[in-house]
C-alpha atoms as a PDB file:
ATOM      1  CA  UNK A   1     -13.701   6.716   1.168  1.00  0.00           C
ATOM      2  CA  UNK A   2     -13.654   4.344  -1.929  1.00  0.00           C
ATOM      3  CA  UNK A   3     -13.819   0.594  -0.694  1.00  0.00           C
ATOM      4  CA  UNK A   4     -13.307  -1.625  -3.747  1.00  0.00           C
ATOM      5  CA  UNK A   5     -14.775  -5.045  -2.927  1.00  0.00           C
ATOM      6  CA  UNK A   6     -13.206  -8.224  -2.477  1.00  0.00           C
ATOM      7  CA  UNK A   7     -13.276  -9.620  -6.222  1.00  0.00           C
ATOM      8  CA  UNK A   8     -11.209  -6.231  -7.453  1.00  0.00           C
ATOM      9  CA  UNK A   9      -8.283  -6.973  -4.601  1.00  0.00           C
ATOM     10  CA  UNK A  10      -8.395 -10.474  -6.195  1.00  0.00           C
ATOM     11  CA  UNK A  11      -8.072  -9.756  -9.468  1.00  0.00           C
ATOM     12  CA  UNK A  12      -5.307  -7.569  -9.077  1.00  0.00           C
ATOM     13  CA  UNK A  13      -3.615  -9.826  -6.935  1.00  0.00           C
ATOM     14  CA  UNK A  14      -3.831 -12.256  -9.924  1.00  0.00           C
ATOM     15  CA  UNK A  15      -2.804 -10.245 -12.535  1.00  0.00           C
ATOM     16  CA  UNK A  16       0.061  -7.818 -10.531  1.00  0.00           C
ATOM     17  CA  UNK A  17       1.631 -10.988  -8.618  1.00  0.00           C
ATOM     18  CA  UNK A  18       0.519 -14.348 -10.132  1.00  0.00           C
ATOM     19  CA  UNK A  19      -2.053 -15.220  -7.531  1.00  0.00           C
ATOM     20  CA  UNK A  20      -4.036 -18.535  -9.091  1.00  0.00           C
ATOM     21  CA  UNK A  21      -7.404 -18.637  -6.946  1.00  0.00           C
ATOM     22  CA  UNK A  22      -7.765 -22.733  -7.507  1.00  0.00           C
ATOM     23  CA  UNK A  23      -4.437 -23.313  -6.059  1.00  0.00           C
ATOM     24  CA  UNK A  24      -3.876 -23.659  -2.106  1.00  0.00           C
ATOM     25  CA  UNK A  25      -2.617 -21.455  -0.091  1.00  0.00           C
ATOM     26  CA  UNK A  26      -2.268 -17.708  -0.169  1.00  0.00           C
ATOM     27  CA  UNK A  27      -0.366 -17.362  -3.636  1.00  0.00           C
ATOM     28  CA  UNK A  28       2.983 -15.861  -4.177  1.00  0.00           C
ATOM     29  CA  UNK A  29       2.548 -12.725  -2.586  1.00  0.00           C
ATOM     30  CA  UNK A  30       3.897  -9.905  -4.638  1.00  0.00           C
ATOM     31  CA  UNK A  31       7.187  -7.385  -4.832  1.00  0.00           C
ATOM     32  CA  UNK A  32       6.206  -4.028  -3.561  1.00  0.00           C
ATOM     33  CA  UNK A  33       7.680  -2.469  -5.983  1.00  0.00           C
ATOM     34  CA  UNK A  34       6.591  -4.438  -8.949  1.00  0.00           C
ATOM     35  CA  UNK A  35       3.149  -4.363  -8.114  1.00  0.00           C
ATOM     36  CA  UNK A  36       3.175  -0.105  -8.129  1.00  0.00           C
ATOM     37  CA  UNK A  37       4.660  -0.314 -11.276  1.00  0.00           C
ATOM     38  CA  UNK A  38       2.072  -2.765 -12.208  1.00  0.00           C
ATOM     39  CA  UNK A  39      -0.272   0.048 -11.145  1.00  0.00           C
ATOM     40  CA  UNK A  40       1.649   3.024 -12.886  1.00  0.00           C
ATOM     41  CA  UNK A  41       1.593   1.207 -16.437  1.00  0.00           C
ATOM     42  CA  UNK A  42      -1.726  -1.036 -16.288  1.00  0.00           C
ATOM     43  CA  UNK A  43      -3.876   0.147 -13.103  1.00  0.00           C
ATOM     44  CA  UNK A  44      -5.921  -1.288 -10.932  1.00  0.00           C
ATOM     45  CA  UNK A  45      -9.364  -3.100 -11.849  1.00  0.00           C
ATOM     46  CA  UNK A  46     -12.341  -1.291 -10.593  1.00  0.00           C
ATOM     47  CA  UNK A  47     -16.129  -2.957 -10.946  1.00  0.00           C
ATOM     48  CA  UNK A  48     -17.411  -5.169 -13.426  1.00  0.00           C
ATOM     49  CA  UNK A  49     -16.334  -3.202 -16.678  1.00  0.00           C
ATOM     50  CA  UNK A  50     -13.218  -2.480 -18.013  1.00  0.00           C
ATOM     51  CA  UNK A  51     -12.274   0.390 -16.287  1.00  0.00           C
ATOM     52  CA  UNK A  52      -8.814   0.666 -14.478  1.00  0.00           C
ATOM     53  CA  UNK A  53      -7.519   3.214 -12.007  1.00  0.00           C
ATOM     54  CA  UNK A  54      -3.902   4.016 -13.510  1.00  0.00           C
ATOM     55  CA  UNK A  55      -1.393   5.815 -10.299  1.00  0.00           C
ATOM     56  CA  UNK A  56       0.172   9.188 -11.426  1.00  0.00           C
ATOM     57  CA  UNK A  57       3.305   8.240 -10.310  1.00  0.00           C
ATOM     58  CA  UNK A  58       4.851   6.713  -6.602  1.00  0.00           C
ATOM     59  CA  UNK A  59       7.867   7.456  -4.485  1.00  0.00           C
ATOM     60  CA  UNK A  60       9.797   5.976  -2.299  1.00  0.00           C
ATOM     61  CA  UNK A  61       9.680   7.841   1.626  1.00  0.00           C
ATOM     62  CA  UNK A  62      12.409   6.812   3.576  1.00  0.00           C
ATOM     63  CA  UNK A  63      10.040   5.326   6.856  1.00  0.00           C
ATOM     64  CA  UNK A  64      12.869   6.573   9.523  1.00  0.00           C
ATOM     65  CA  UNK A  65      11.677   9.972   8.515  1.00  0.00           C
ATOM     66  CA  UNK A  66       8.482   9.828  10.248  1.00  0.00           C
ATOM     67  CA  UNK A  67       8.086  13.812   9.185  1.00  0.00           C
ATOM     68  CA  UNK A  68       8.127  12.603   6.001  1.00  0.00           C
ATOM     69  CA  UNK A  69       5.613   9.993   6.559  1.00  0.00           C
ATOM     70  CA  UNK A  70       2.754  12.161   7.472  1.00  0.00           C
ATOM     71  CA  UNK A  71       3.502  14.983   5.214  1.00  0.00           C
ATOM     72  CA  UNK A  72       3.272  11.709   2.165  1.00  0.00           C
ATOM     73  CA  UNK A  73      -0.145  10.693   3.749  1.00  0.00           C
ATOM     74  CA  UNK A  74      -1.096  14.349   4.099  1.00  0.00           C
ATOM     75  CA  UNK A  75      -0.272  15.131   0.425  1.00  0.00           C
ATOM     76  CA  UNK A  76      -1.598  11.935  -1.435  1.00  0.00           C
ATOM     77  CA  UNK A  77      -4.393  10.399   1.038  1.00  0.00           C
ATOM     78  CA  UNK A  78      -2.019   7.166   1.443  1.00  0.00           C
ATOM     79  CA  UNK A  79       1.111   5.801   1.493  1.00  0.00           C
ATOM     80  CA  UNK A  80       1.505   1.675   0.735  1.00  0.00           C
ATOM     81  CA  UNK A  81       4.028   0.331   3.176  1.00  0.00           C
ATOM     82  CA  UNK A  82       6.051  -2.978   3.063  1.00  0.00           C
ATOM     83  CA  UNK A  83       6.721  -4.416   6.678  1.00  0.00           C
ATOM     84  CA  UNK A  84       7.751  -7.689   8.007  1.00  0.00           C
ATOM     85  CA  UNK A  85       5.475 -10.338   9.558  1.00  0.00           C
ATOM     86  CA  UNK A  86       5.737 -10.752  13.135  1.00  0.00           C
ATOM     87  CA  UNK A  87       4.508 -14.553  13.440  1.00  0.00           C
ATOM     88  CA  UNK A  88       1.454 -13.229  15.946  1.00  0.00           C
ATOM     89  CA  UNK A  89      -0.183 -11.271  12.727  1.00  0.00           C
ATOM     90  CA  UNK A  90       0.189 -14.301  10.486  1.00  0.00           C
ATOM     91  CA  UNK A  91      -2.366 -16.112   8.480  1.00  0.00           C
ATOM     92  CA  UNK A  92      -2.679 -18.722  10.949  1.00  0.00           C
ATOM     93  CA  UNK A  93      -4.139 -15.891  13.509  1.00  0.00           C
ATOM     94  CA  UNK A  94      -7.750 -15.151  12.014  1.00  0.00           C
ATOM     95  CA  UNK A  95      -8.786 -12.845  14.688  1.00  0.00           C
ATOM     96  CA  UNK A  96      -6.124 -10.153  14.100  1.00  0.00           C
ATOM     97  CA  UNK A  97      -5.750  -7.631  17.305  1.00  0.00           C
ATOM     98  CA  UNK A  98      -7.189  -4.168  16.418  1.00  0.00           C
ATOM     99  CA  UNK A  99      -4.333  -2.394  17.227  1.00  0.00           C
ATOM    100  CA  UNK A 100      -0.981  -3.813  15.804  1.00  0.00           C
ATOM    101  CA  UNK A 101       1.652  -3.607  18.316  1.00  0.00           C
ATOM    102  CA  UNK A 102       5.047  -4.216  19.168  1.00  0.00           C
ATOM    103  CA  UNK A 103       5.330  -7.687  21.550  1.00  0.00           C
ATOM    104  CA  UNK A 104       9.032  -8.212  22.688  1.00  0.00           C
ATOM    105  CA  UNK A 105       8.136 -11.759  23.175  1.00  0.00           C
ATOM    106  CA  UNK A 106       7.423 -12.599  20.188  1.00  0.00           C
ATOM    107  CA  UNK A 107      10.527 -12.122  17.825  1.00  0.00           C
ATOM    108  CA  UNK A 108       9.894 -14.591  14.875  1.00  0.00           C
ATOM    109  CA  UNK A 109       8.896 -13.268  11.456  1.00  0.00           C
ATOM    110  CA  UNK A 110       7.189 -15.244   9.160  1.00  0.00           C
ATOM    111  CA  UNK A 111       7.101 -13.112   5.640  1.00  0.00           C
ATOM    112  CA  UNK A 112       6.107 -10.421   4.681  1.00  0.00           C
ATOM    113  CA  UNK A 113       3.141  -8.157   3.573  1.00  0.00           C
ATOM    114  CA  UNK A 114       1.736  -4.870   1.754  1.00  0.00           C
ATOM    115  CA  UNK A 115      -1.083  -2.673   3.564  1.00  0.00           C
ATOM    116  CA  UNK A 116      -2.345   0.763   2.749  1.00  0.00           C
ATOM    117  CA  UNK A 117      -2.106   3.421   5.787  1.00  0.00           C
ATOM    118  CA  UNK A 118      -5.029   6.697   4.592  1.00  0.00           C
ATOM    119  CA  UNK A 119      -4.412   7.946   8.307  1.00  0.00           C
ATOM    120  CA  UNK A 120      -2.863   8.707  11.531  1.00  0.00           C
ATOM    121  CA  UNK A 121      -2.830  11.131  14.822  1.00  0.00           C
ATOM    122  CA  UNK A 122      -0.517  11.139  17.756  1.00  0.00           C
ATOM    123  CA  UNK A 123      -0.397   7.308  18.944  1.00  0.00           C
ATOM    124  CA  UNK A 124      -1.220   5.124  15.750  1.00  0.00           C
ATOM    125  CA  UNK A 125      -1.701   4.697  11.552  1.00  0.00           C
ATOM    126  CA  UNK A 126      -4.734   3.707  10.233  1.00  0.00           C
ATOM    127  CA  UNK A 127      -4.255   0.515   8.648  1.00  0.00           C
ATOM    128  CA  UNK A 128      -6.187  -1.399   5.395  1.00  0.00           C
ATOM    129  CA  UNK A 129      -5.226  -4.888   4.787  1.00  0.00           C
ATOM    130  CA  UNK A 130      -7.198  -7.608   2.799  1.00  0.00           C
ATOM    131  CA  UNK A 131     -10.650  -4.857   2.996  1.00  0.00           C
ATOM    132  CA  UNK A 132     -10.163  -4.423   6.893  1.00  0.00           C
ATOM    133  CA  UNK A 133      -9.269  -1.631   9.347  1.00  0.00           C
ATOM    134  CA  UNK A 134      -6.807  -2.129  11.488  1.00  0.00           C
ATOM    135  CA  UNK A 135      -4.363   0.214  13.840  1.00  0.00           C
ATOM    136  CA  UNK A 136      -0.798   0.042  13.871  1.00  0.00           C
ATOM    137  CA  UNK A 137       0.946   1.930  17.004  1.00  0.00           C
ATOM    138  CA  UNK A 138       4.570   4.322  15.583  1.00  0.00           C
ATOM    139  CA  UNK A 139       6.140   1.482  17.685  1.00  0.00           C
ATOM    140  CA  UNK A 140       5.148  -1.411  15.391  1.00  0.00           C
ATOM    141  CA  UNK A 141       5.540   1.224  12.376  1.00  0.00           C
ATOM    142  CA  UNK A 142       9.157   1.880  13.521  1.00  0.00           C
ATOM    143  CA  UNK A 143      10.082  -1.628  14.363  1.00  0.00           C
ATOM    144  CA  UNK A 144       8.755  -3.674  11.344  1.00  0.00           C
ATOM    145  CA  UNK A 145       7.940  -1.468   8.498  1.00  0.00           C
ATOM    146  CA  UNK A 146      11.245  -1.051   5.798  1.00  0.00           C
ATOM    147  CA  UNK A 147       9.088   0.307   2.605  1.00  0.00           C
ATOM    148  CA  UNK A 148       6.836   3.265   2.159  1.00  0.00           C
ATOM    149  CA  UNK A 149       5.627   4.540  -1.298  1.00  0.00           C
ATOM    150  CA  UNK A 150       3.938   7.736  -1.537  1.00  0.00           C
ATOM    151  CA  UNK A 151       1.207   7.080  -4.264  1.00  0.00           C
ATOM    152  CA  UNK A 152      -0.532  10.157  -6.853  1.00  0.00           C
ATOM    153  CA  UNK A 153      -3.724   9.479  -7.894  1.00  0.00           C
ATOM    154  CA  UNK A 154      -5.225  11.196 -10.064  1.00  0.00           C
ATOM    155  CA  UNK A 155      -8.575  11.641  -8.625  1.00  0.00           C
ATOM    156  CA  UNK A 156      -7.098  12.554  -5.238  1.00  0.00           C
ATOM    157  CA  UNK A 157      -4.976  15.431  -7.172  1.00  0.00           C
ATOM    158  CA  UNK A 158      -8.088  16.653  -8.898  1.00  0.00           C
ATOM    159  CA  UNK A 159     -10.049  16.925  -5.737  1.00  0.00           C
ATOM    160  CA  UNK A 160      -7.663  18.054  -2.613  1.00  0.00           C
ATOM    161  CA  UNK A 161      -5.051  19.768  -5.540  1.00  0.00           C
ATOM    162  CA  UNK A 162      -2.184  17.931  -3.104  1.00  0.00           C
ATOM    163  CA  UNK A 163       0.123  16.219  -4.849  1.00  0.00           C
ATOM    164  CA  UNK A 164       3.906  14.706  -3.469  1.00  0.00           C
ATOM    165  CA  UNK A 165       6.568  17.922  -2.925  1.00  0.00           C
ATOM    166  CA  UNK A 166       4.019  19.974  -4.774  1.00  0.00           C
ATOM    167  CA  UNK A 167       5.075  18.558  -8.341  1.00  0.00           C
ATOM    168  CA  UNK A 168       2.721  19.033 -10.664  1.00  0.00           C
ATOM    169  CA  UNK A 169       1.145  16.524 -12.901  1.00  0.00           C
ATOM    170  CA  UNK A 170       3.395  16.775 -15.706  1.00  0.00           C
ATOM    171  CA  UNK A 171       6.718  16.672 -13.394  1.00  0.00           C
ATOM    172  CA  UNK A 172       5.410  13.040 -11.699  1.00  0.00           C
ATOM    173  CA  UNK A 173       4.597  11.857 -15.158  1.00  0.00           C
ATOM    174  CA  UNK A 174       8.066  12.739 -16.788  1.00  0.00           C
ATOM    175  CA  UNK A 175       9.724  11.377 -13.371  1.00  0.00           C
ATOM    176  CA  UNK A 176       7.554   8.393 -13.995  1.00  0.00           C
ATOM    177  CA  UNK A 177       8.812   8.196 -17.843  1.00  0.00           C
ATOM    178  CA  UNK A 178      11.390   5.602 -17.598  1.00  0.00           C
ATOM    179  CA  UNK A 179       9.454   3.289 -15.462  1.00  0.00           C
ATOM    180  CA  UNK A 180       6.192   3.610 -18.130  1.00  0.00           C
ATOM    181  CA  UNK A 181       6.100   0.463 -20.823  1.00  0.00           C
ATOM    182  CA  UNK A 182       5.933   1.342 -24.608  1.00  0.00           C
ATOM    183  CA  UNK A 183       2.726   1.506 -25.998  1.00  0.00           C
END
């Protein structure tokens, strides 16, 4: 598993959303969907050079279809999910539970957030947010998550030959072709 380190979340964070490290606070956050396009056209920094890890193409996976959930983390490694912040997971809570689950007494949400899920089996979804594992239970998945983006990568296609609904390379890409910028 490739586990880019802090300073690469952070300057993606700044240059996809905004984020301004000497201000206070935890930045603007960023639109889910603006920061994969971000990703198609410029990619994601990855070490100290130059180099950038450009997405294939994403699509959107309607998250009541929990089918079609696991086939999209079966088929591209991941799927980035949108979900709402229940106020017990918020930034005021350092030690974050393990396992993310539903608590029917605690109904405020506080904002949002964006986490990567490379896994699940019968009970949970593996869960990466901010460099840290995490579990989510279907529960929490069903109640609070509203986004889910199925993500190519190149480098996954090349080595598991999986790609989303079996498209090939050149079908994402011209799928892709009105969301790419000029030049």
């Amino acid at each position: 598993m490739l586990t880019v380190p802090d300073s690469d979340v952070e300057k993606l964070y700044m240059q996809a959303c905004g984020y301004d490290p000497n201000k206070p606070g935890e930045g603007p956050g960023g639109k889910w969907q603006h920061v994969l396009k971000f990703l198609l056209n410029h990619g994601a920094p990855i070490g100290p050079h130059t180099h950038r890890n450009r997405i294939v193409a994403y699509i959107e996976v309607d998250p009541r279809h929990i089918d079609d959930v696991k086939r999209a983390i079966n088929d591209c490694g991941l799927v980035y999910v949108g979900f709402h912040v229940p106020k017990y997971l918020g930034p005021q809570n350092r030690d974050l539970p393990k396992v993310w689950d539903v608590d029917p007494s605690n109904r405020r949400i506080i904002g949002g957030h964006a986490v990567a899920l490379p896994g699940y089996d019968e009970n949970t979804l593996d869960v990466i947010s901010w460099g840290r594992f995490y579990k989510m239970t279907w529960a929490f998945f069903g109640k609070y998550v509203d986004e889910v983006y199925a993500i190519a990568d190149r480098a996954w296609i090349a080595a598991t030959g999986k790609t989303p609904g079996d498209l090939t390379i050149e079908e994402l890409e011209t799928q892709m072709q009105a969301l790419r910028e000029a030049g």
